[in-house]
Protein backbone atom coordinates (compact mmCIF):
# COMPACT_ATOMS: atom_id res chain seq x y z
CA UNK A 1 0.00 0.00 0.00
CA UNK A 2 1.30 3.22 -0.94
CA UNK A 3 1.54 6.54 1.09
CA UNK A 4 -1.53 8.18 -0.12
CA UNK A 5 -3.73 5.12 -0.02
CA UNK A 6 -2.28 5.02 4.24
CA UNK A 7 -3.06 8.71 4.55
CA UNK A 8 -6.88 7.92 3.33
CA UNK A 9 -7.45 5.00 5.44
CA UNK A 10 -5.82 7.31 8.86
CA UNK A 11 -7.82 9.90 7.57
CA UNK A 12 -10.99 7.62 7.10
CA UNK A 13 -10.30 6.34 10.97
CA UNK A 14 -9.99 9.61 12.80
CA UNK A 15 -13.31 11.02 10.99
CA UNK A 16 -15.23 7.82 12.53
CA UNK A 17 -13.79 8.80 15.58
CA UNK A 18 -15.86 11.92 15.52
CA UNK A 19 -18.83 10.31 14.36
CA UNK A 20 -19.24 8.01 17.60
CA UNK A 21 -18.78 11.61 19.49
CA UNK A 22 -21.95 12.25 20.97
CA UNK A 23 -23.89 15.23 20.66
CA UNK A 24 -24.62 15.91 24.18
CA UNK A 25 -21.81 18.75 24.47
CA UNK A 26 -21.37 21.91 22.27
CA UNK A 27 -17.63 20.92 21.46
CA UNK A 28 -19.22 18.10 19.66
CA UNK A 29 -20.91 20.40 17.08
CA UNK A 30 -17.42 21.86 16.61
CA UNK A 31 -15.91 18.66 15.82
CA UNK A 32 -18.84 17.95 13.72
CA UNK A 33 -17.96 20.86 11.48
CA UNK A 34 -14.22 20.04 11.42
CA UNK A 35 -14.82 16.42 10.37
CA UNK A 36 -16.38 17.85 6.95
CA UNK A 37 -13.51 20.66 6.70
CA UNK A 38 -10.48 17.00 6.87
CA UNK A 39 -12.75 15.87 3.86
CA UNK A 40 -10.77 18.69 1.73
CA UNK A 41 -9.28 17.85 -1.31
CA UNK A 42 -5.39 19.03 -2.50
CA UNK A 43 -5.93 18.50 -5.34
CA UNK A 44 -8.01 21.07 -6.71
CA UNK A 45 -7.59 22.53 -10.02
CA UNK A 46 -10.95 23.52 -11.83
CA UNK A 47 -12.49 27.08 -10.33
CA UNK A 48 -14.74 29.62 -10.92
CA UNK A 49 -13.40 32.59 -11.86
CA UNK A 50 -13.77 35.14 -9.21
CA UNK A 51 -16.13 37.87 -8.68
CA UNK A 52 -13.68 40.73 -9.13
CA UNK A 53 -12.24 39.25 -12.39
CA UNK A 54 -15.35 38.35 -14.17
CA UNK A 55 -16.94 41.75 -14.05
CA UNK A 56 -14.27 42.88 -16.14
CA UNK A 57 -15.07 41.18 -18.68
CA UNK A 58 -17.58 38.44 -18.37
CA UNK A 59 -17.56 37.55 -21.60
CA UNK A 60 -14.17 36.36 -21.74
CA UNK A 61 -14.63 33.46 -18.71
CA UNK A 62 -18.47 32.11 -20.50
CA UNK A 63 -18.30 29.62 -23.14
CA UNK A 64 -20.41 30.36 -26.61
CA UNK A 65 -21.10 27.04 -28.20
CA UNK A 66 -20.51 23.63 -25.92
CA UNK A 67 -20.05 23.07 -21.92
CA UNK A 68 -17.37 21.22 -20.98
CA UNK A 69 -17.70 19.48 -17.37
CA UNK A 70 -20.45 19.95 -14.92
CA UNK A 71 -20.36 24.00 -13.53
CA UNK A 72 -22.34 24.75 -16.94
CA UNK A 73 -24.16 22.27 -17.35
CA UNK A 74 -27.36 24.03 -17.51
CA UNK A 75 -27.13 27.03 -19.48
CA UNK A 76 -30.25 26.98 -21.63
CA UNK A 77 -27.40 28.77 -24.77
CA UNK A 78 -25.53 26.16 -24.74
CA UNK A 79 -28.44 23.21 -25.61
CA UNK A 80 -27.69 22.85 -29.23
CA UNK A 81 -24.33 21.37 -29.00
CA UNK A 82 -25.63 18.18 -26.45
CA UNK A 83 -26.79 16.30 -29.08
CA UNK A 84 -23.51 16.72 -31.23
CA UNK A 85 -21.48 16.06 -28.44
CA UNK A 86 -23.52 12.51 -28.17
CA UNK A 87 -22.96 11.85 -31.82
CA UNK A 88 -19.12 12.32 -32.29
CA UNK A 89 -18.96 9.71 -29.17
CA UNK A 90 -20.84 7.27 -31.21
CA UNK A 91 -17.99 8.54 -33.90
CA UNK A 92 -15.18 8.07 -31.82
CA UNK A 93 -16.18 4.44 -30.19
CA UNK A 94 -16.96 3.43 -34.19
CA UNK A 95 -13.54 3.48 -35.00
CA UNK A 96 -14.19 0.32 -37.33
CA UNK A 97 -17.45 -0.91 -38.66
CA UNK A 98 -17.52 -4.24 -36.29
CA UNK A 99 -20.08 -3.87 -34.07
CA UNK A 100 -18.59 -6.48 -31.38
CA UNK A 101 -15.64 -3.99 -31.06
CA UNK A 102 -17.41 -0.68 -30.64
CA UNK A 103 -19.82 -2.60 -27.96
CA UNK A 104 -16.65 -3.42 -26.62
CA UNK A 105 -15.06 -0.24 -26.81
CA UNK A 106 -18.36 1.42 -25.04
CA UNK A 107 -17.85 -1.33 -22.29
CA UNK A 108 -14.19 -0.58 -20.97
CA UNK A 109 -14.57 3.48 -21.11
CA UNK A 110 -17.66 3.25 -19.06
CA UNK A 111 -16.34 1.20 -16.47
CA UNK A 112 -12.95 2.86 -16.66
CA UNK A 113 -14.65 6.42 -15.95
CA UNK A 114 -17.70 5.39 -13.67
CA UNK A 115 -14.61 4.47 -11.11
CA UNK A 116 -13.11 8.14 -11.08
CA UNK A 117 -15.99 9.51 -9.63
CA UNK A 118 -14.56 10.53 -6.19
CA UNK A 119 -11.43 11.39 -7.94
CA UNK A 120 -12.66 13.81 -10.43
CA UNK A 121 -14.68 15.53 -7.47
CA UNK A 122 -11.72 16.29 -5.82
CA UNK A 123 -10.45 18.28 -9.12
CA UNK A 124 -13.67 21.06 -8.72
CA UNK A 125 -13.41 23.67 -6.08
CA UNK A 126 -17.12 23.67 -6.21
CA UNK A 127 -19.05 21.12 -4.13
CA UNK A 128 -20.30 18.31 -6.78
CA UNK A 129 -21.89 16.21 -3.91
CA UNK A 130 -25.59 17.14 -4.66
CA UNK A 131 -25.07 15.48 -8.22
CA UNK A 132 -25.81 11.85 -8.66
CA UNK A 133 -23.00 9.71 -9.28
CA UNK A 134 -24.34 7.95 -12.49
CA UNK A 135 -24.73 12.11 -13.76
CA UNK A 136 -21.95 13.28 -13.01
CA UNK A 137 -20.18 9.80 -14.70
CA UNK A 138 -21.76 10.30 -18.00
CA UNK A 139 -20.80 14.23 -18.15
CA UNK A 140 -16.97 12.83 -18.02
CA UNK A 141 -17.32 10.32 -20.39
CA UNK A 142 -19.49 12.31 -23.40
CA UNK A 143 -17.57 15.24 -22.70
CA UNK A 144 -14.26 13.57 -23.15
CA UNK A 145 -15.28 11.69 -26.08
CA UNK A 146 -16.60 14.41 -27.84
CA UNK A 147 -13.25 16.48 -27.05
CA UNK A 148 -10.45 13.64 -28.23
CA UNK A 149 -13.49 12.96 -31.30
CA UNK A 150 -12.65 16.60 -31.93
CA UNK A 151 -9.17 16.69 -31.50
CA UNK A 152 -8.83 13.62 -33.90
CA UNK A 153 -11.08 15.09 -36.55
CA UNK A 154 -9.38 18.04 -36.59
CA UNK A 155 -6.00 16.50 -37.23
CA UNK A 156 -6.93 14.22 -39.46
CA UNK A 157 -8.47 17.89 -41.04
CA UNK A 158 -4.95 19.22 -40.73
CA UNK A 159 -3.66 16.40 -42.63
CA UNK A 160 -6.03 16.55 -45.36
CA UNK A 161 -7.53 13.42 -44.53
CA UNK A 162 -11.56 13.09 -45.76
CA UNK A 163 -13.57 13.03 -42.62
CA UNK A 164 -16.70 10.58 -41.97
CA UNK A 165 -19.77 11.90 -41.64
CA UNK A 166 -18.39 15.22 -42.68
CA UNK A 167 -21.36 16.61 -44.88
CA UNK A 168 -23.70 16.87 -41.54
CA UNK A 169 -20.93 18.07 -39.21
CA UNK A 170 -21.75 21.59 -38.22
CA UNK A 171 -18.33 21.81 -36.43
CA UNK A 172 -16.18 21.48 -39.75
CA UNK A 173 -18.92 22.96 -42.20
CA UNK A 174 -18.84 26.71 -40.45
CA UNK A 175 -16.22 28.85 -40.71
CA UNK A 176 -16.83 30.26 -36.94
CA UNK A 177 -17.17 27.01 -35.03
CA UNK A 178 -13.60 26.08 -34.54
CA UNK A 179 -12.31 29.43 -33.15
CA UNK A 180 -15.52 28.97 -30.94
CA UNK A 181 -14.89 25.92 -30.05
CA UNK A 182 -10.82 26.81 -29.27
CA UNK A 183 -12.09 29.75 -27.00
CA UNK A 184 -14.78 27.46 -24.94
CA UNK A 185 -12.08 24.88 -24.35
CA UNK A 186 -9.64 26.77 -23.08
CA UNK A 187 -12.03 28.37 -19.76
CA UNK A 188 -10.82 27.69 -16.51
CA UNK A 189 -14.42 26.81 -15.64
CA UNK A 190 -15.36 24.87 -18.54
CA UNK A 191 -12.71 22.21 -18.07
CA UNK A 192 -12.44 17.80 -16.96
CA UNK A 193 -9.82 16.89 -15.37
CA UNK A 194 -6.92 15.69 -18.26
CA UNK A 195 -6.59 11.94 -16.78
CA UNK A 196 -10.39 11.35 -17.86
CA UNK A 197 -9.02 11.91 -21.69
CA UNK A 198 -5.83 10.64 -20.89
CA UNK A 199 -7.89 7.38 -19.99
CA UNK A 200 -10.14 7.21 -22.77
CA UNK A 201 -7.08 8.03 -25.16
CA UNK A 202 -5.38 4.82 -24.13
CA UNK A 203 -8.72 2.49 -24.48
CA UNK A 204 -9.62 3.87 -27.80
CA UNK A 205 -6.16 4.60 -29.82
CA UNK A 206 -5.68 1.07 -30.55
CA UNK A 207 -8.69 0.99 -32.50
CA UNK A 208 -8.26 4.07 -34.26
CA UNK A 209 -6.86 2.24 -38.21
CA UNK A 210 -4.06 3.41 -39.67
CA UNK A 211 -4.25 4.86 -42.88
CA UNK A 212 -1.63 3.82 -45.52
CA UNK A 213 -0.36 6.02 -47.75
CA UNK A 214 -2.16 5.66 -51.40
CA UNK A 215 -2.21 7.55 -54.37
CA UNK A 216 -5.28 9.45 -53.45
CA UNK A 217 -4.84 9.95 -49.82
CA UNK A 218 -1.59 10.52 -47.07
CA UNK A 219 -0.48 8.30 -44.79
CA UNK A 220 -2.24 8.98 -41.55
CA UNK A 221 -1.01 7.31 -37.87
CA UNK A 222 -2.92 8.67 -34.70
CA UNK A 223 -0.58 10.67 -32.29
CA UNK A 224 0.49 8.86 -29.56
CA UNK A 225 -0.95 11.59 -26.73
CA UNK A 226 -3.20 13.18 -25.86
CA UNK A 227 -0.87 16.26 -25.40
CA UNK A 228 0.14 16.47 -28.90
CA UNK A 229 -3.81 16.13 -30.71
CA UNK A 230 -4.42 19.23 -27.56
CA UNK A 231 -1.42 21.48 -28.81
CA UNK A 232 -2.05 20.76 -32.17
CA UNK A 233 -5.71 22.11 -32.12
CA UNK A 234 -5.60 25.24 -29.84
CA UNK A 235 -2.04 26.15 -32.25
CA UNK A 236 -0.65 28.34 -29.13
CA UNK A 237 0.51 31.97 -29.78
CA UNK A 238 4.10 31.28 -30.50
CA UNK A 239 5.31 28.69 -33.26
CA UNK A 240 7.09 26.49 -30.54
CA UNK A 241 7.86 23.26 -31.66
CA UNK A 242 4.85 20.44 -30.51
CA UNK A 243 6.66 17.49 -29.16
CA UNK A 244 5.23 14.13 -27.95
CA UNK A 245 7.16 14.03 -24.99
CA UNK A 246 5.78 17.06 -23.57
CA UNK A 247 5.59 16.42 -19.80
CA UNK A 248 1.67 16.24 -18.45
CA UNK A 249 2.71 14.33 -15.58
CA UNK A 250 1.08 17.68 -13.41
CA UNK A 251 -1.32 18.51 -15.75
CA UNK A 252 -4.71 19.07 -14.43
CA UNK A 253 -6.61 19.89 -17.65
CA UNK A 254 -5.89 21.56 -21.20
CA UNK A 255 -5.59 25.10 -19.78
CA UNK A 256 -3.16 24.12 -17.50
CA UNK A 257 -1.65 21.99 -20.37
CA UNK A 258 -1.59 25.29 -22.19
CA UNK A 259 -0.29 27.30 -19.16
CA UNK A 260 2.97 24.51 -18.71
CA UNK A 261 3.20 24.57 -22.52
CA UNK A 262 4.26 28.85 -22.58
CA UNK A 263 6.60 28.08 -19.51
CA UNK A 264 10.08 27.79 -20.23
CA UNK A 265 11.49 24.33 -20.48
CA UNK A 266 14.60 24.17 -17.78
CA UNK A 267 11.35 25.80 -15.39
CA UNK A 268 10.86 22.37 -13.34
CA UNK A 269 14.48 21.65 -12.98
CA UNK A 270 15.33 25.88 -11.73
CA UNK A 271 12.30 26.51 -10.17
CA UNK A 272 14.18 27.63 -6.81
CA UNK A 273 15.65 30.14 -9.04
CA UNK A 274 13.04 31.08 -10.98
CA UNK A 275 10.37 31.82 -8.26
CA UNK A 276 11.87 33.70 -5.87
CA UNK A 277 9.38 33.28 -3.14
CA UNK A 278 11.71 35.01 -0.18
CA UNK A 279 12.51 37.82 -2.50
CA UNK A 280 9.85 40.44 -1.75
CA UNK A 281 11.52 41.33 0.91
CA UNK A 282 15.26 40.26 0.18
CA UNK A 283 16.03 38.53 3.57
CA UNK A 284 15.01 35.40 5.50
CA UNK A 285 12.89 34.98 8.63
CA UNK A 286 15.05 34.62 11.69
CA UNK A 287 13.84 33.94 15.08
CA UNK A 288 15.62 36.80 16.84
CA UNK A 289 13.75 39.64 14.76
CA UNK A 290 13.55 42.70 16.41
CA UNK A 291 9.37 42.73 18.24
CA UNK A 292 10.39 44.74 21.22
CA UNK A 293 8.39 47.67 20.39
CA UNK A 294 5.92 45.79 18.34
CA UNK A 295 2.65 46.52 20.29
CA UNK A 296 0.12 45.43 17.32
CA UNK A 297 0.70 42.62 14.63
CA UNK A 298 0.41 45.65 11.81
CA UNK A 299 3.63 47.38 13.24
CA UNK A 300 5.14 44.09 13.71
CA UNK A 301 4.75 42.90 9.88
CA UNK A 302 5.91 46.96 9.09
CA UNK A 303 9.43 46.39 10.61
CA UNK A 304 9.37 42.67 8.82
CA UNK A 305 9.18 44.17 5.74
CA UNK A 306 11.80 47.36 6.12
CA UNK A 307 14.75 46.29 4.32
CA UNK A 308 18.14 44.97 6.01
CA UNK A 309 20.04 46.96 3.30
CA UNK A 310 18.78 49.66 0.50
CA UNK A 311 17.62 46.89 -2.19
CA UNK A 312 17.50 47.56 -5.64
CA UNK A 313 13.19 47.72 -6.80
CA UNK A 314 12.79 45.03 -9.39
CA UNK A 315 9.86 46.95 -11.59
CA UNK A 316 8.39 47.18 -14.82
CA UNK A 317 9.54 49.10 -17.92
CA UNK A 318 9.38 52.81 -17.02
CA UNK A 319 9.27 53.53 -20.84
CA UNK A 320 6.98 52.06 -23.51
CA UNK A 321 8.58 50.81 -26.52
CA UNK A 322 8.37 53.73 -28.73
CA UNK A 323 9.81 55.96 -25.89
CA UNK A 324 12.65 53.12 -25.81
CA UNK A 325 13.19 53.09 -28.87
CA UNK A 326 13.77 56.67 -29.44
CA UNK A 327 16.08 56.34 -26.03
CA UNK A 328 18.47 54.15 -28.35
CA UNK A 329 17.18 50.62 -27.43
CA UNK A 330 16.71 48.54 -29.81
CA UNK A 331 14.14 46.00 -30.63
CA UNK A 332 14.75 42.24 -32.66
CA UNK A 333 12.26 39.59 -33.14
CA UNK A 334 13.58 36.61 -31.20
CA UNK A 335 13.50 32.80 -32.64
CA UNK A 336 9.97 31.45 -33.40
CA UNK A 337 11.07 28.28 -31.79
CA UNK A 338 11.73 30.20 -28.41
CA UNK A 339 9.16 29.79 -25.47
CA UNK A 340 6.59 32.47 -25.43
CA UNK A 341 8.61 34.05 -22.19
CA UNK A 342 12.35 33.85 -23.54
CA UNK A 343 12.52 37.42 -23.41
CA UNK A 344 16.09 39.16 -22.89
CA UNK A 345 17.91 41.89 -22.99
CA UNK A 346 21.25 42.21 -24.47
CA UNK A 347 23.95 44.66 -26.29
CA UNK A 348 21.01 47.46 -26.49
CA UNK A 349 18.66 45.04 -27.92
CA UNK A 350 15.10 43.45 -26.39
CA UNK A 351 14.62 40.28 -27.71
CA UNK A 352 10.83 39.25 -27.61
CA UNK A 353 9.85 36.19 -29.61
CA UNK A 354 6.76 36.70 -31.76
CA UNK A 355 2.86 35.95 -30.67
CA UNK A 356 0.33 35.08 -32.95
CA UNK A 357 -2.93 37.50 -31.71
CA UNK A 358 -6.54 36.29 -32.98
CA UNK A 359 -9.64 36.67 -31.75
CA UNK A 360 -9.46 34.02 -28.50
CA UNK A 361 -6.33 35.23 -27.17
CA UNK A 362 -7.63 37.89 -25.05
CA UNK A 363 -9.80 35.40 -23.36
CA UNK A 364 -6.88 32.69 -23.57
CA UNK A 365 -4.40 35.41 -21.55
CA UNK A 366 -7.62 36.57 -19.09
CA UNK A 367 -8.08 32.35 -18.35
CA UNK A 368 -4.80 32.16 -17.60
CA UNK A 369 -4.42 34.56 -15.66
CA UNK A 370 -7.56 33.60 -13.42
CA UNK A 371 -5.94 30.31 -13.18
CA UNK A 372 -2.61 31.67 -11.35
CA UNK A 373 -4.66 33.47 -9.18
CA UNK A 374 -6.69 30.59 -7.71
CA UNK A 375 -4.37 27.45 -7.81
CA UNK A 376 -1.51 28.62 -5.07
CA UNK A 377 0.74 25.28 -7.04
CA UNK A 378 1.23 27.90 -10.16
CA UNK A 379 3.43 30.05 -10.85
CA UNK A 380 2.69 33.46 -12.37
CA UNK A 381 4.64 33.22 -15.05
CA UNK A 382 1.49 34.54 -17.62
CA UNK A 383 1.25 37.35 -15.63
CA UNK A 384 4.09 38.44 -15.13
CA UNK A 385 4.42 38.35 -19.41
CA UNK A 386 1.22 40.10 -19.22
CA UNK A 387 2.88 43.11 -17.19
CA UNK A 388 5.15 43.58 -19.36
CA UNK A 389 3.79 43.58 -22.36
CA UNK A 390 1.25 45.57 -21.30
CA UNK A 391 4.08 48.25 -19.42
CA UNK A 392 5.70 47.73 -23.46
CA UNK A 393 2.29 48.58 -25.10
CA UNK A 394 0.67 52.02 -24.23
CA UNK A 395 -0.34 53.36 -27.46
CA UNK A 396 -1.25 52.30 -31.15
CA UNK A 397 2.57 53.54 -31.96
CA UNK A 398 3.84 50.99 -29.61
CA UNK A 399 1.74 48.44 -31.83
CA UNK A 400 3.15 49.62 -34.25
CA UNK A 401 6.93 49.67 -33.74
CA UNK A 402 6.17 45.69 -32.40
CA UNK A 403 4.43 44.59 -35.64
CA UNK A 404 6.90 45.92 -37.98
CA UNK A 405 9.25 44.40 -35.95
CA UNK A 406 7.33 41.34 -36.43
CA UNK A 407 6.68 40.82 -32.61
CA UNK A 408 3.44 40.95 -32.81
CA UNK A 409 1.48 39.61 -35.57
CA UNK A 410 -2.21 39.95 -35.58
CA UNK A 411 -5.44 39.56 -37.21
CA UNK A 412 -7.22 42.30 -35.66
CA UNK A 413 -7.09 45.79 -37.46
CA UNK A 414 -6.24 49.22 -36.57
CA UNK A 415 -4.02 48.36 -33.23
CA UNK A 416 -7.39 46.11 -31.85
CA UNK A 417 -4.68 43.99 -29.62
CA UNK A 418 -4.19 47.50 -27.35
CA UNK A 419 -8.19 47.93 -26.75
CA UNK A 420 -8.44 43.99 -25.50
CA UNK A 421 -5.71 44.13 -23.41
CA UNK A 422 -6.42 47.44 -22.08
CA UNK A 423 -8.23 45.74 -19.05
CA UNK A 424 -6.58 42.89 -18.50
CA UNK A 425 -4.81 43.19 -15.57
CA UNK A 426 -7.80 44.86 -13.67
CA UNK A 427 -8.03 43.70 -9.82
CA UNK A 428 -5.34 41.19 -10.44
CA UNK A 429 -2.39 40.76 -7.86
CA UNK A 430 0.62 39.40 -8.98
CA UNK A 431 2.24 36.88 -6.53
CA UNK A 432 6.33 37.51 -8.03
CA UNK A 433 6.97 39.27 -10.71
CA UNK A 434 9.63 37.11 -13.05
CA UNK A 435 11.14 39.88 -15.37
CA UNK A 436 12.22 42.28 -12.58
CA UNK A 437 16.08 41.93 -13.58
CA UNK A 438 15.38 42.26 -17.31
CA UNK A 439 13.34 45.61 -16.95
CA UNK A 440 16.28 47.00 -14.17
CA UNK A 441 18.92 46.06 -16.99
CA UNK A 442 16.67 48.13 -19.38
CA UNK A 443 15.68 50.66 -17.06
CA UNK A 444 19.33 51.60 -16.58
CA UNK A 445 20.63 51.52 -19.83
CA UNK A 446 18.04 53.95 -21.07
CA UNK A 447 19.02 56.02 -18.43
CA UNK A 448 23.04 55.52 -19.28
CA UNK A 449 24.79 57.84 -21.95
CA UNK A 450 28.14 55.73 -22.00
CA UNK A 451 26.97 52.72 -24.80
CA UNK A 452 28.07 53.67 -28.00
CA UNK A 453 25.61 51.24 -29.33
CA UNK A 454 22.99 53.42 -27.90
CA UNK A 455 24.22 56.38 -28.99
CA UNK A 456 24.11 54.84 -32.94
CA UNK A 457 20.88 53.69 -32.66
CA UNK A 458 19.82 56.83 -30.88
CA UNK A 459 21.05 59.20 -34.41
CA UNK A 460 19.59 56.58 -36.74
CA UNK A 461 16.39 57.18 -35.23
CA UNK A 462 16.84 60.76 -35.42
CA UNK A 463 18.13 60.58 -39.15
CA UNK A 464 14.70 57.91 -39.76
CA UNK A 465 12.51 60.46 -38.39
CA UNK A 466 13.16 63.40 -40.16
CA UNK A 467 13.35 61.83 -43.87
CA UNK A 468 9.71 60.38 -42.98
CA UNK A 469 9.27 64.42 -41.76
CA UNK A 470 10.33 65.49 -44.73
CA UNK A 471 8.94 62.60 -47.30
CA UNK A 472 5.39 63.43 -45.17
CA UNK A 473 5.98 67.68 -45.63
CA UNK A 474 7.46 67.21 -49.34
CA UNK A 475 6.26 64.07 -50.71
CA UNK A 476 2.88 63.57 -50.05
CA UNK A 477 1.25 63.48 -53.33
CA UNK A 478 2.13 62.56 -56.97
CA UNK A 479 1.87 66.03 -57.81
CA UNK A 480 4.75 67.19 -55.23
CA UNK A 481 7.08 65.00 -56.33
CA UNK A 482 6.31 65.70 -60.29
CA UNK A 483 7.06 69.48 -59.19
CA UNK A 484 10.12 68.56 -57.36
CA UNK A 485 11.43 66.54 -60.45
CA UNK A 486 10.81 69.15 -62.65
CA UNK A 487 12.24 72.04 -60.75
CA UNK A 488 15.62 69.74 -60.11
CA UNK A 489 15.61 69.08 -63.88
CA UNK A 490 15.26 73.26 -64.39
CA UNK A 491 17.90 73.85 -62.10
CA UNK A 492 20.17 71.40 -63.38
CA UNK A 493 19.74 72.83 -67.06
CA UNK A 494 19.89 76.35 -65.49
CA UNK A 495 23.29 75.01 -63.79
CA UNK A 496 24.87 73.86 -67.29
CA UNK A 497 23.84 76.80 -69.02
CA UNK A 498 25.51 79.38 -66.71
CA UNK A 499 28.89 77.15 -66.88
CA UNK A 500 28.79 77.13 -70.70
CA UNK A 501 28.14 80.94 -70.75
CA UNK A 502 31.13 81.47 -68.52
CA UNK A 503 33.23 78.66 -70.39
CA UNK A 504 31.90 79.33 -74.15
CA UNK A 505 34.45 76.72 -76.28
């Protein structure tokens, strides 16, 4: 027996204990109430969104098309999609066209996922005990069947492979559903817990057939995760490569998924370094800390927090980029196969690799984002990209100076990417703050006048903006430049003629 199975069975003891307690003294209520507080799971990942995010923007955290899991369950907008979700299961467990094996294939995922019950209860923060068992057993299974269904169709889509049933499939027949369908399953509230698919994966990919390759078609074999059919239908913002040894080992669903996929690979093996958890306040809790004049717990965490020794403020960029730029820093498009939050800072230059904006990523970046702020296990990495991006981007100029820099590259018209993200970080609170050192680095050297580098880009700048100045003044129109061609062809022949009446052969 393994340590957590002994932790449930000491835990299962001492709340019996309590339950032979009888109720003839008021400490009993007491220990009443605390036997239902041990019954806390650990392991909780899916949330609702809180109060104070959500009335932001609402819309971002609500799903348009299909519910995923049981917290929307019964929105009356969401009814069409039931049925479909019911048909691409029968899809997915018809793999071939013997009927023996699809029976059998129905048969092993049902009993496989009506045993995960207590365990998938322990993944919502919200209490799931008023729902029957058998209910909340049959959301898992058509929900995850319908998602991997999806997932498979769509790669097989990628891969120009013709799809079954595809003439009365909604899904693949509208232009809209797909980006619909992208934003709705990436909510934090609209989520199963990734072992359910990981578990249905591995009963149905050995019936899914390989396709052979034939004049008419491409050879077609299933991935072997569920991690890379995810990746490869959400297509994250960056261009990243998708690997099938991605680890999912602390995956909790596809957002999180999503969330370890934009984190930076050596993250697990530096994490010491990379969340700094003791430095908001630069030293370590001692025993022997000064309380002698401490007469109320505020005053007390007041001297806690003064500094040892004058620290250096780890902040955000105190310049947007076009303000940078014009201050002599320079800004490169780093390598497409970078993480999302490689960002660095070096010889003058910012190195940001690009992101690919459509029309989910605002609520992608907002799900996020709620995500770090209710599971205390995450770290705020999206955030922290957030803040700076968003300390980068001020204006439609600084959209500009990104996308011709090919930093950003959107779909979204007339500098759309600054009015979603305008909000974004409303009433959210940041637990570290993981680019500190490179803004301080930039910070300074926008400050310094000693970088010859800076001072070059600095005149080139210059020297850029007044040609525009003067192609903007002089240039305009067809009709300026005609006049300036013709007046530098009069004074040219005005030129040659005054030499040859001073020098006559």
């Amino acid at each position: 027996m393994d340590d957590l199975e002994k932790s449930a069975e000491m835990e299962e003891e001492h709340i019996q204990g309590y339950e032979e307690i009888p109720m003839n003294d008021k400490w009993t209520m007491i220990a009443h109430k605390l036997r239902d507080v041990q019954k806390g799971s650990e392991d909780l990942s899916i949330y609702r969104v809180p109060s104070e995010l959500r009335k932001v923007k609402e819309d971002a955290y609500n799903p348009r098309v299909v519910s995923i899991g049981p917290l929307h369950r019964d929105n009356p907008n969401l009814i069409a999609m039931k049925e479909h979700k019911w048909r691409y299961m029968l899809f997915i467990l018809q793999q071939t066209d013997d009927y023996e094996n699809t029976k059998e294939c129905l048969k092993t995922c049902t009993n496989a996922i009506y045993g995960l019950n207590k365990k998938v209860c322990e993944s919502y923060a919200e209490d799931l005990k008023k729902m029957v068992e058998e209910d909340l057993a049959e959301i898992m299974l058509v929900d995850g069947c319908f998602m991997l269904e999806l997932f498979l169709r769509y790669d097989r889509y990628c891969s120009n492979i013709p799809l079954k049933h595809q003439s009365n499939d909604p899904i693949f027949n509208t232009a809209w559903m797909i980006p619909a369908l992208k934003h709705d399953l990436a909510l934090l509230e609209n989520q199963i817990p990734f072992f359910i698919l990981e578990t249905l994966y591995d009963i149905i990919k050995p019936h899914i057939p390989h396709i052979p390759h034939t004049p008419h078609t491409v050879e077609y074999k299933p991935p072997n995760s569920v991690t890379s059919l995810a990746l490869n239908f959400f297509q994250p913002m960056n261009q990243k490569a998708i690997k099938e040894d991605t680890n999912t080992a602390d995956c909790k669903h596809l957002l999180h998924l999503l969330h370890n996929f934009f984190l930076p690979r050596w993250y697990h093996t530096h994490i010491v370094e990379l969340c700094p958890a003791e430095a908001s306040n630069q030293h370590a809790r001692k025993e022997d800390t000064e309380t002698a004049n401490c007469n109320h717990l505020l005053k007390l965490l007041g001297k806690f927090f003064l500094p040892a020794k004058a620290s250096k403020k780890k902040s955000k960029f105190k310049y947007c980029a076009s303000d940078l730029y014009d201050a002599g820093i320079k800004f490169e498009k780093g390598f497409a196969k970078d993480n999302l939050l490689c960002i660095i800072f070096e010889n003058g230059t910012i190195k940001i690799p690009p992101v690919f904006i459509d029309d989910t990523t605002d609520s992608l970046f907002r799900n996020l984002i709620a995500f770090e702020q209710c599971h205390l296990k995450s770290s705020h990495h999206i955030t922290s990209y957030v803040i700076l991006m968003k300390s980068l981007i001020r204006s439609k100029a600084d959209i500009k100076l990104l996308k011709k820099k090919e930093i950003i590259n959107e779909n979204f018209a007339g500098g759309e990417y600054f009015v979603h993200f305008e909000s974004i970080l409303d009433h959210v609170n940041p637990k570290d703050f993981f680019f500190g050192d490179l803004c301080d680095q930039v910070n300074d050297y926008s400050r310094s006048w000693f970088h010859w580098r800076k001072f070059k880009v600095f005149w080139m700048v210059r020297l850029q903006r007044y040609m525009r100045s003067l192609y903007d003044t002089y240039f305009s129109s067809p009709w300026s430049i005609t006049a300036f061609l013709a007046a530098a062809v009069l004074f040219s022949l005005t030129v040659i003629q005054t030499y040859y009446a001073i020098h006559p052969r």
